[in-house]
PDB file of N, CA and C in Angstrom:
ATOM      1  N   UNK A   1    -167.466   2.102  49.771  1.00  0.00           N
ATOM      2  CA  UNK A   1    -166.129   2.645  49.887  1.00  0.00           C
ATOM      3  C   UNK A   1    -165.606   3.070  48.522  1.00  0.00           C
ATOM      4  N   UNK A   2    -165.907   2.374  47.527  1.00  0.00           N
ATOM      5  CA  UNK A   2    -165.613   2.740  46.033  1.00  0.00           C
ATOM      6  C   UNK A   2    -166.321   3.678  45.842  1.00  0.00           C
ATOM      7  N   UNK A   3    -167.506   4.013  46.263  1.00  0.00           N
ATOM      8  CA  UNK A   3    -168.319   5.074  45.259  1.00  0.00           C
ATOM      9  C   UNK A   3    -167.190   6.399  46.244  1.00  0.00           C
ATOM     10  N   UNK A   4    -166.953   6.296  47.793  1.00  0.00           N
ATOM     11  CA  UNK A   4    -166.790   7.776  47.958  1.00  0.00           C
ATOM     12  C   UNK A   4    -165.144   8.195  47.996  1.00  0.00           C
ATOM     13  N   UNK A   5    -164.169   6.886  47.151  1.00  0.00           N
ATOM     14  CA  UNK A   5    -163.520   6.837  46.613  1.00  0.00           C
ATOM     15  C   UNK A   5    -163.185   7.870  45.078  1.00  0.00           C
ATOM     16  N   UNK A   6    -164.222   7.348  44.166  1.00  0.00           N
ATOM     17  CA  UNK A   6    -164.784   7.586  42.903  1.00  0.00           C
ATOM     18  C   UNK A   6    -164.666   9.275  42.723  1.00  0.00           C
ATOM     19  N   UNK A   7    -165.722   9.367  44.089  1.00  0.00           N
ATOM     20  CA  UNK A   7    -166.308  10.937  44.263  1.00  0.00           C
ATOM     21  C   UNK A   7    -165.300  11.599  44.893  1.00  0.00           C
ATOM     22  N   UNK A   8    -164.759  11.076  45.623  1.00  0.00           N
ATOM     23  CA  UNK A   8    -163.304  11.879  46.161  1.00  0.00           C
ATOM     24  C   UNK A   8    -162.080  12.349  44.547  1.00  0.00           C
ATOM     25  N   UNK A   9    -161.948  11.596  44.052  1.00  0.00           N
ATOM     26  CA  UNK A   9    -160.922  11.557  42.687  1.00  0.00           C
ATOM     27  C   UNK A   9    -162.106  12.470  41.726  1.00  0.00           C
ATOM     28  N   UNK A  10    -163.370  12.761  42.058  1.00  0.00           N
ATOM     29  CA  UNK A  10    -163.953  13.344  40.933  1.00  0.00           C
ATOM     30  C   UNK A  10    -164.143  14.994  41.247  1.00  0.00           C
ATOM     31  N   UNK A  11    -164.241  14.841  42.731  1.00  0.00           N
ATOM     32  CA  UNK A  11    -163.687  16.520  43.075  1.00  0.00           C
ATOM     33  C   UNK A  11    -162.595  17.031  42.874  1.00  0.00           C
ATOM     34  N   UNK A  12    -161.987  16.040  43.215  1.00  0.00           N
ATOM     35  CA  UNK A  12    -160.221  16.817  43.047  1.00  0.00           C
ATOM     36  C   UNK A  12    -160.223  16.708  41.583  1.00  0.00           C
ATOM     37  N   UNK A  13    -159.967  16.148  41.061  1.00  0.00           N
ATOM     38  CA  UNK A  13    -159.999  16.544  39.172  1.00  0.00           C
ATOM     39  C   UNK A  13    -160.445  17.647  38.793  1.00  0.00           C
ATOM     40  N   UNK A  14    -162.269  18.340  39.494  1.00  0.00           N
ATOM     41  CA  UNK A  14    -162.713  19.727  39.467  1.00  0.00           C
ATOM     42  C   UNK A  14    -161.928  20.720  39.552  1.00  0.00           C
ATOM     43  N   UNK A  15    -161.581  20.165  41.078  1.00  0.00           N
ATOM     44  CA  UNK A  15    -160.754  21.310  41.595  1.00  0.00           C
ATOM     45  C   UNK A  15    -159.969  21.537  41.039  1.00  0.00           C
ATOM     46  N   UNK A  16    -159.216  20.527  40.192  1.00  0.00           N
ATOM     47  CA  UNK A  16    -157.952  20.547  39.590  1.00  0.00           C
ATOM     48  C   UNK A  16    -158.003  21.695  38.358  1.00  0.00           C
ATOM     49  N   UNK A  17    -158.522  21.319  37.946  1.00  0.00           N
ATOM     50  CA  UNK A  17    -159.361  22.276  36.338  1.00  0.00           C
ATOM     51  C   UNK A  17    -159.320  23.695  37.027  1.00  0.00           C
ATOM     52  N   UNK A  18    -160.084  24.278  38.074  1.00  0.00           N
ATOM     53  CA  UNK A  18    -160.105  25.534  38.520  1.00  0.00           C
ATOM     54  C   UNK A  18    -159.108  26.048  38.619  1.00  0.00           C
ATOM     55  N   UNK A  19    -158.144  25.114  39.235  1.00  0.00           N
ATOM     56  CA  UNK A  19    -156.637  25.466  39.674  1.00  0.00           C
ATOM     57  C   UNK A  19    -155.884  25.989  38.777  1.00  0.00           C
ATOM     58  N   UNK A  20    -156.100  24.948  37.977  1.00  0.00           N
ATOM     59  CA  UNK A  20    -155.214  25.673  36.375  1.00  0.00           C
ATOM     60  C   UNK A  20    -155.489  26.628  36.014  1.00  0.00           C
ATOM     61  N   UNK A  21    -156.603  27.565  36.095  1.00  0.00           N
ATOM     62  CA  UNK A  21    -157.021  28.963  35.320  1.00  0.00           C
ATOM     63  C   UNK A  21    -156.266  29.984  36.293  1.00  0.00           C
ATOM     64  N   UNK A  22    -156.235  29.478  38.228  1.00  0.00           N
ATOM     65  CA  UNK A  22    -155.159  30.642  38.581  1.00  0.00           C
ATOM     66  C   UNK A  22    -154.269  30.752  38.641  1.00  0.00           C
ATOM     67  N   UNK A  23    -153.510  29.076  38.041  1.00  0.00           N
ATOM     68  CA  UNK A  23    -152.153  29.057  37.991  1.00  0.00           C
ATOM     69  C   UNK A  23    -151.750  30.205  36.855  1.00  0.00           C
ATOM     70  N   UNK A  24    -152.426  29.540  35.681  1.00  0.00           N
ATOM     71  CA  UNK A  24    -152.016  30.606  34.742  1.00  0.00           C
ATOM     72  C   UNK A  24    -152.010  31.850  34.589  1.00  0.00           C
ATOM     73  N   UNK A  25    -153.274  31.859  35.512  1.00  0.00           N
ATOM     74  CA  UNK A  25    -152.966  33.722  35.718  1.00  0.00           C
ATOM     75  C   UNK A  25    -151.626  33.503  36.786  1.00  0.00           C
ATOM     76  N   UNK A  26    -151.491  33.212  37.926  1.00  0.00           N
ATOM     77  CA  UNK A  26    -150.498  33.412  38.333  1.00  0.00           C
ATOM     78  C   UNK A  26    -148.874  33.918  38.087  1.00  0.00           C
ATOM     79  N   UNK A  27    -148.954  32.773  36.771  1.00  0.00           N
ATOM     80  CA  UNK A  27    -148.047  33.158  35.763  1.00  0.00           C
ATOM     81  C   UNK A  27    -147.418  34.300  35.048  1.00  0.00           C
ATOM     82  N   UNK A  28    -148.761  34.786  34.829  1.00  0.00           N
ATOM     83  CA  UNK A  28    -148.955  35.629  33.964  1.00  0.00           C
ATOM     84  C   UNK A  28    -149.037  37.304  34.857  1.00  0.00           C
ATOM     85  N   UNK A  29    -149.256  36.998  36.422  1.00  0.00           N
ATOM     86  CA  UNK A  29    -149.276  38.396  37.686  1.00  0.00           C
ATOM     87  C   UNK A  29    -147.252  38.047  38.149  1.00  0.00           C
ATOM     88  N   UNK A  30    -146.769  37.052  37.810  1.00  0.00           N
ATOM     89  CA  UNK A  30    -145.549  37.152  38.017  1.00  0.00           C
ATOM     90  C   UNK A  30    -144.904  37.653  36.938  1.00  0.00           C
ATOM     91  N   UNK A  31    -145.178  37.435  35.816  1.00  0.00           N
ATOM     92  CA  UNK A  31    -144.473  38.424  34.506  1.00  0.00           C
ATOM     93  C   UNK A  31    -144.528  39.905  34.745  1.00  0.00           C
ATOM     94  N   UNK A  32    -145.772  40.042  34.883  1.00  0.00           N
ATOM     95  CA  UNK A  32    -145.969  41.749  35.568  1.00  0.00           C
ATOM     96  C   UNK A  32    -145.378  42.024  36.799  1.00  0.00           C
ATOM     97  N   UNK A  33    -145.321  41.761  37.851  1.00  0.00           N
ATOM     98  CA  UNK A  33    -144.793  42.227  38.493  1.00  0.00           C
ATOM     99  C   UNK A  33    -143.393  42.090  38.661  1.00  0.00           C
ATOM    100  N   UNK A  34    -142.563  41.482  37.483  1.00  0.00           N
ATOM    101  CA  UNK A  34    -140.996  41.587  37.065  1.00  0.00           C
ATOM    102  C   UNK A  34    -140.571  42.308  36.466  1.00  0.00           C
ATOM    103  N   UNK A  35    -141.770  42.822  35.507  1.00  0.00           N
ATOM    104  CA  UNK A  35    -141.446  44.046  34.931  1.00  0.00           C
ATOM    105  C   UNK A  35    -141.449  45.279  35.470  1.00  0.00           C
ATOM    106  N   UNK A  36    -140.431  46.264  34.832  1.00  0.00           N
ATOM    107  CA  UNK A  36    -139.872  47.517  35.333  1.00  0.00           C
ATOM    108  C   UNK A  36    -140.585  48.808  34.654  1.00  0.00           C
ATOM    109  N   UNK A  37    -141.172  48.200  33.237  1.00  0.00           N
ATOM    110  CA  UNK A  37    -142.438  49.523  33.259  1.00  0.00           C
ATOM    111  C   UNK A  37    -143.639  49.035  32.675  1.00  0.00           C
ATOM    112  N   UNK A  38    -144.562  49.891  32.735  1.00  0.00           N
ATOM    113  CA  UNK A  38    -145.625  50.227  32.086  1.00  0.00           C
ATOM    114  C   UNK A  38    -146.105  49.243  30.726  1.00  0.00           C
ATOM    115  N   UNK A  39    -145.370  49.632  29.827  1.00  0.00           N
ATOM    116  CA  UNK A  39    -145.249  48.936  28.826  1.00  0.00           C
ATOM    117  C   UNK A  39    -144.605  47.229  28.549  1.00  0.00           C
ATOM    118  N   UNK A  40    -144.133  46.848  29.333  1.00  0.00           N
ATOM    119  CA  UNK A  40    -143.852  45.406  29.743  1.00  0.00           C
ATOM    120  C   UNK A  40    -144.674  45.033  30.208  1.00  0.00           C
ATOM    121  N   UNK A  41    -145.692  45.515  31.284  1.00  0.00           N
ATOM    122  CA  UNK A  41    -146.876  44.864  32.051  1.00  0.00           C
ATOM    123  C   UNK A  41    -147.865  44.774  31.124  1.00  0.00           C
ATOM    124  N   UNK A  42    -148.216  45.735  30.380  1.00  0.00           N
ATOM    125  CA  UNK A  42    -148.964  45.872  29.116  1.00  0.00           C
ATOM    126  C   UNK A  42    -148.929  44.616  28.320  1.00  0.00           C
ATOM    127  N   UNK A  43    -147.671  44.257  27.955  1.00  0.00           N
ATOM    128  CA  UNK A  43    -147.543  43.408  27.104  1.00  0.00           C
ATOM    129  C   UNK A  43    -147.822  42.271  27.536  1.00  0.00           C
ATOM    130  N   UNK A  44    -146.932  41.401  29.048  1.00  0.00           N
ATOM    131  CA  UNK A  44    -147.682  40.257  29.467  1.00  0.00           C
ATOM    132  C   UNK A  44    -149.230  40.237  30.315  1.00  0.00           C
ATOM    133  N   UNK A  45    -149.663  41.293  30.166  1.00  0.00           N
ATOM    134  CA  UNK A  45    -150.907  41.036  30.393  1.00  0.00           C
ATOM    135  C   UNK A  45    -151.736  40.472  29.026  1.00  0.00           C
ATOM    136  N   UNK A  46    -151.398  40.564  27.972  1.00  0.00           N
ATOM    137  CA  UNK A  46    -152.168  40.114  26.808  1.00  0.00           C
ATOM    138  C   UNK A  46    -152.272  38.877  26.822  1.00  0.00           C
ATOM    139  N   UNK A  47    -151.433  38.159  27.454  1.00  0.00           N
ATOM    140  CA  UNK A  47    -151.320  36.712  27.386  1.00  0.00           C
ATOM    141  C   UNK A  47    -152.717  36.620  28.237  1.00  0.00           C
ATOM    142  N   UNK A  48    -153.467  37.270  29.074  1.00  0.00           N
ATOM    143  CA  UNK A  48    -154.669  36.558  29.407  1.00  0.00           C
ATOM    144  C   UNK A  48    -155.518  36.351  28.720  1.00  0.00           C
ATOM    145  N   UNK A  49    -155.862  35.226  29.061  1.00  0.00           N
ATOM    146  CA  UNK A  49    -157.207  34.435  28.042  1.00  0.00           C
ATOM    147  C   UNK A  49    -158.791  35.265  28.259  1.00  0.00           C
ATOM    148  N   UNK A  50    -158.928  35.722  26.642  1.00  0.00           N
ATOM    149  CA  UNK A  50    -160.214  35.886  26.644  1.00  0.00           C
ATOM    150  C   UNK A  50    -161.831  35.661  26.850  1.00  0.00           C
ATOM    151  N   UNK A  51    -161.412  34.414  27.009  1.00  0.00           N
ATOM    152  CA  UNK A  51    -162.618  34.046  26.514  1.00  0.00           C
ATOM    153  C   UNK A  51    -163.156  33.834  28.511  1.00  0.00           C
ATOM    154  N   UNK A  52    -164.490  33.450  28.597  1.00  0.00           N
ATOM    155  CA  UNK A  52    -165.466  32.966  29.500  1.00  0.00           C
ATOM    156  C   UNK A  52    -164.806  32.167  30.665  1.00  0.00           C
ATOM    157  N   UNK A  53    -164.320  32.439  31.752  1.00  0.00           N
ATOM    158  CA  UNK A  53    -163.986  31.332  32.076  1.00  0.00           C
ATOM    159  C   UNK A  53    -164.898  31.297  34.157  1.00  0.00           C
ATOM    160  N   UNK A  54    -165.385  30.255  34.625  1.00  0.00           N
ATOM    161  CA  UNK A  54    -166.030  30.636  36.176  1.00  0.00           C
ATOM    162  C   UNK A  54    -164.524  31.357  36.682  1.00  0.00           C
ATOM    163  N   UNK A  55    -165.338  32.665  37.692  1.00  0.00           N
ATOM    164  CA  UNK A  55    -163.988  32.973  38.638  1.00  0.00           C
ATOM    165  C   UNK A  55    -164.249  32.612  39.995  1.00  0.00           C
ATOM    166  N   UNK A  56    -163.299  32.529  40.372  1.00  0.00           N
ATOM    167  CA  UNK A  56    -163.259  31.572  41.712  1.00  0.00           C
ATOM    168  C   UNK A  56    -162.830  32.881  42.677  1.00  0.00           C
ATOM    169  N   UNK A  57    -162.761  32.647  44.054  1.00  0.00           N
ATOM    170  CA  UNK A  57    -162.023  33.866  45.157  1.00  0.00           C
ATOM    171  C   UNK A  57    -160.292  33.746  44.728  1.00  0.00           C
ATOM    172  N   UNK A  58    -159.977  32.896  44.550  1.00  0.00           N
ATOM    173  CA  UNK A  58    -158.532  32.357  44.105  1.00  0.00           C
ATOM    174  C   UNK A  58    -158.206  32.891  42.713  1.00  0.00           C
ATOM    175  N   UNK A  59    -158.592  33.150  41.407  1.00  0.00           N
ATOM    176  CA  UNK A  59    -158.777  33.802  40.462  1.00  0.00           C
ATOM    177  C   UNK A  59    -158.677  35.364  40.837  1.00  0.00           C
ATOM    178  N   UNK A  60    -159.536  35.812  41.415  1.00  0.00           N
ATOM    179  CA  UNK A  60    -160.374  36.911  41.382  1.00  0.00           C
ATOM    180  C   UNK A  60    -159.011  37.576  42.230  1.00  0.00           C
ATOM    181  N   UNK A  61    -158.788  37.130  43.258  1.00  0.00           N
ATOM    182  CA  UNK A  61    -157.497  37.667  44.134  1.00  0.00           C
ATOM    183  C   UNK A  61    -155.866  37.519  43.587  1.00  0.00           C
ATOM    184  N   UNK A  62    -155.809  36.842  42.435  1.00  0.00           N
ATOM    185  CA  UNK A  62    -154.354  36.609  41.161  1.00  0.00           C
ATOM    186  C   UNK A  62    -154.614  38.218  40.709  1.00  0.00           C
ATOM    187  N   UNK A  63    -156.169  37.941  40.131  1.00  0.00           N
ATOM    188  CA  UNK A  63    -156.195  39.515  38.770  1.00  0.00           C
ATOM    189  C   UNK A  63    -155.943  40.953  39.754  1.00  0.00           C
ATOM    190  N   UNK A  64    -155.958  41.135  41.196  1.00  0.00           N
ATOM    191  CA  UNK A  64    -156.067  42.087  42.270  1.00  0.00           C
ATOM    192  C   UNK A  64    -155.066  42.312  42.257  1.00  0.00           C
ATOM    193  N   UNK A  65    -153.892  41.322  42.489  1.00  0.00           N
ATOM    194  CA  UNK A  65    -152.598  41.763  42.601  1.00  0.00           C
ATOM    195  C   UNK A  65    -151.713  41.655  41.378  1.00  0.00           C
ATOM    196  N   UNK A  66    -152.287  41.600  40.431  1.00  0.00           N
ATOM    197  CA  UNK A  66    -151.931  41.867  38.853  1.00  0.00           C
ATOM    198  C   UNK A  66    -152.088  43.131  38.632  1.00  0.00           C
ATOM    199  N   UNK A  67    -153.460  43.634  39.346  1.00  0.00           N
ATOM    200  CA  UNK A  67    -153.529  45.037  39.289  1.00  0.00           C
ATOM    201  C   UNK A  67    -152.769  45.247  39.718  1.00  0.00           C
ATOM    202  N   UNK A  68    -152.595  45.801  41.025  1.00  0.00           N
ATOM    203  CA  UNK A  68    -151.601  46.223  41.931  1.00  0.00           C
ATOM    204  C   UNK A  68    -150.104  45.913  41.248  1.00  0.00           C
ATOM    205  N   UNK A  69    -150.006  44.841  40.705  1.00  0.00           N
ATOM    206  CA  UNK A  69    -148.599  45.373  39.962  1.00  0.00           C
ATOM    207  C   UNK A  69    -148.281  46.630  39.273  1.00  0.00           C
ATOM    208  N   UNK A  70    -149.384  46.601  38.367  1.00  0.00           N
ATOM    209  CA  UNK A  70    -149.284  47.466  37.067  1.00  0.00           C
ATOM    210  C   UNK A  70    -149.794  48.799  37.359  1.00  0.00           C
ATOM    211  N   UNK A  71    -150.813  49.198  38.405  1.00  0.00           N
ATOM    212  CA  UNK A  71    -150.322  50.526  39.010  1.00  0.00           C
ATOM    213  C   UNK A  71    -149.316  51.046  39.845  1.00  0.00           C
ATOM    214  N   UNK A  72    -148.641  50.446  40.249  1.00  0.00           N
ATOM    215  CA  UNK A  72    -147.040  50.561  40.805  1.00  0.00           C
ATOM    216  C   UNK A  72    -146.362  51.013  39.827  1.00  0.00           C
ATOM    217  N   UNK A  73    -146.465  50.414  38.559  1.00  0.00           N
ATOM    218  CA  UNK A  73    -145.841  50.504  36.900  1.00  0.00           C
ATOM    219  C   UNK A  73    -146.218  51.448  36.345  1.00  0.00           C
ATOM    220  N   UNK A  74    -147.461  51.807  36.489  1.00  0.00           N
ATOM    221  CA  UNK A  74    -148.005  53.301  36.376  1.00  0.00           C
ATOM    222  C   UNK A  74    -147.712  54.184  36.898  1.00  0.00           C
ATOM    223  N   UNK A  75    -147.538  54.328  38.475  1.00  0.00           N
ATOM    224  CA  UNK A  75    -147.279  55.630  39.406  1.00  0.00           C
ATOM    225  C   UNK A  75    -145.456  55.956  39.068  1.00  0.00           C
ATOM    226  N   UNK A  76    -144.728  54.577  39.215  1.00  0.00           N
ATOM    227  CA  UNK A  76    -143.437  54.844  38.587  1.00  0.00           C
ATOM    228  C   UNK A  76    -143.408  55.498  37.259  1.00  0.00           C
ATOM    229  N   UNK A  77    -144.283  55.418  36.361  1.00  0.00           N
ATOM    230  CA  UNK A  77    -143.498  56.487  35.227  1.00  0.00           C
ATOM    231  C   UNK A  77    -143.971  57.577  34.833  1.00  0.00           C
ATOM    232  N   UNK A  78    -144.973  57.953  35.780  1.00  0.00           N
ATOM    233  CA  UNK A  78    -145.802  59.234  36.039  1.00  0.00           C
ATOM    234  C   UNK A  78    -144.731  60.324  36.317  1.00  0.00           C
ATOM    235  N   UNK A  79    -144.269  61.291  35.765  1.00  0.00           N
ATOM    236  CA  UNK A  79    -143.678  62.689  36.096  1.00  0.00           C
ATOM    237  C   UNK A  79    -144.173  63.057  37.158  1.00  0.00           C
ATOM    238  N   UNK A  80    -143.459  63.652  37.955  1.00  0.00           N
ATOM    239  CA  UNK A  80    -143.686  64.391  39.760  1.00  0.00           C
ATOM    240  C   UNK A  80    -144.041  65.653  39.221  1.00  0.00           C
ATOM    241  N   UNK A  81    -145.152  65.725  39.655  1.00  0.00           N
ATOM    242  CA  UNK A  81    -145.676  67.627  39.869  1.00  0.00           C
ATOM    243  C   UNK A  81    -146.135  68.163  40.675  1.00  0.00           C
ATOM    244  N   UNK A  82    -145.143  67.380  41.723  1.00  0.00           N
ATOM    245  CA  UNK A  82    -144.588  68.423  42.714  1.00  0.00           C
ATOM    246  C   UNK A  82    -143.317  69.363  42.721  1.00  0.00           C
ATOM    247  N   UNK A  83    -143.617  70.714  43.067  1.00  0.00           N
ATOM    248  CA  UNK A  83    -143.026  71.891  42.553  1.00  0.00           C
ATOM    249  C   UNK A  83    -141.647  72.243  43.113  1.00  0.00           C
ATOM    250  N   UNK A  84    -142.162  71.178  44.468  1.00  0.00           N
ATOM    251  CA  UNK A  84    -140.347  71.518  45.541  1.00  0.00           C
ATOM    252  C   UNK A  84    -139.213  69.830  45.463  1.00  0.00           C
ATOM    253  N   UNK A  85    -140.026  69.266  44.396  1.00  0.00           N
ATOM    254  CA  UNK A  85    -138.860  68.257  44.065  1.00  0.00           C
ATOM    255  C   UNK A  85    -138.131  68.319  43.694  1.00  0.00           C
ATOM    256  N   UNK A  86    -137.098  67.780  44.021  1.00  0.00           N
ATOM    257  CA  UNK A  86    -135.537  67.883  43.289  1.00  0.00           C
ATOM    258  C   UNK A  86    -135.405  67.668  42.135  1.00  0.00           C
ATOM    259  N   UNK A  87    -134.617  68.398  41.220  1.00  0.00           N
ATOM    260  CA  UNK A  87    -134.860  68.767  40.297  1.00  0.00           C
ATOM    261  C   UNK A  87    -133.656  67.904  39.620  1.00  0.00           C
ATOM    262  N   UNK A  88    -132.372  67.969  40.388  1.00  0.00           N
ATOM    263  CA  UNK A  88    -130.961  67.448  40.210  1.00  0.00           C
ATOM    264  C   UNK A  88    -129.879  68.850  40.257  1.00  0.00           C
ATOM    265  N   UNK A  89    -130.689  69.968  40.113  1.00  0.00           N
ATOM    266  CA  UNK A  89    -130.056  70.986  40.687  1.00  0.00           C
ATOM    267  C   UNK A  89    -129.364  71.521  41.655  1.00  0.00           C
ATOM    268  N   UNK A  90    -128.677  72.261  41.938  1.00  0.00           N
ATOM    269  CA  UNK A  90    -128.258  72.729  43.353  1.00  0.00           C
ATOM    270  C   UNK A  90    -128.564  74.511  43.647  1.00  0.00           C
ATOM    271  N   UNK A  91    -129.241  74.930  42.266  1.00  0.00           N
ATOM    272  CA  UNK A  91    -129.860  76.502  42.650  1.00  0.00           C
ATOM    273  C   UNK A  91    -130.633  76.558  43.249  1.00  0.00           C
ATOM    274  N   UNK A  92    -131.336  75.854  44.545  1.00  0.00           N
ATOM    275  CA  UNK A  92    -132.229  76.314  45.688  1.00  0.00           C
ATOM    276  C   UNK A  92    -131.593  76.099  46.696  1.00  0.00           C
ATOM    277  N   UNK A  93    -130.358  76.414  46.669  1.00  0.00           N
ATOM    278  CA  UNK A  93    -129.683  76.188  47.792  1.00  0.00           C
ATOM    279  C   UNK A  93    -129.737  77.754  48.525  1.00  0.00           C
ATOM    280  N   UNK A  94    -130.085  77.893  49.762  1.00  0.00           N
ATOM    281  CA  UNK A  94    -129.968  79.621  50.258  1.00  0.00           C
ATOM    282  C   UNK A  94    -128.507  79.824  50.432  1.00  0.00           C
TER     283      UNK A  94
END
């Protein structure tokens, strides 16, 4: 009963460790997606850690919608070139 005690407290500690790498990204996909442009997402994205770390499905699905923030942040400050958008004008009025 102790050993699968032992081994129970020695997975979850694992798990625990994994957890922390998507918390922090987590963290770090909620900074971005609070920000309002381009250049703010830019910036708290640097806070991710470089170095080596295992990715997990839980990881891997934080950095997805980190993306997905920051092309939202992208398409918002992209100029429209489309030709029949409003311009703020009122000379295409017939």
């Amino acid at each position: 009963m102790r050993r699968l005690f032992a081994m129970s407290v020695a997975i979850a500690l694992a798990a625990g460790c994994r957890d922390h790498e998507a918390d922090q990204l987590a963290k770090i996909r909620d900074a971005v997606c609070k920000c309002s442009s381009a250049s703010c997402g830019e910036a708290a994205m640097k806070a991710i850690p470089q170095d080596e770390h295992e990715r997990s499905r839980r990881t891997q699905q934080v950095a997805r919608e980190m993306l997905d923030c920051m092309a939202k942040l992208y398409d918002a400050g992209r100029p429209s070139t489309d030709p029949d958008a409003a311009t703020g004008s009122d000379s295409a009025t017939p």
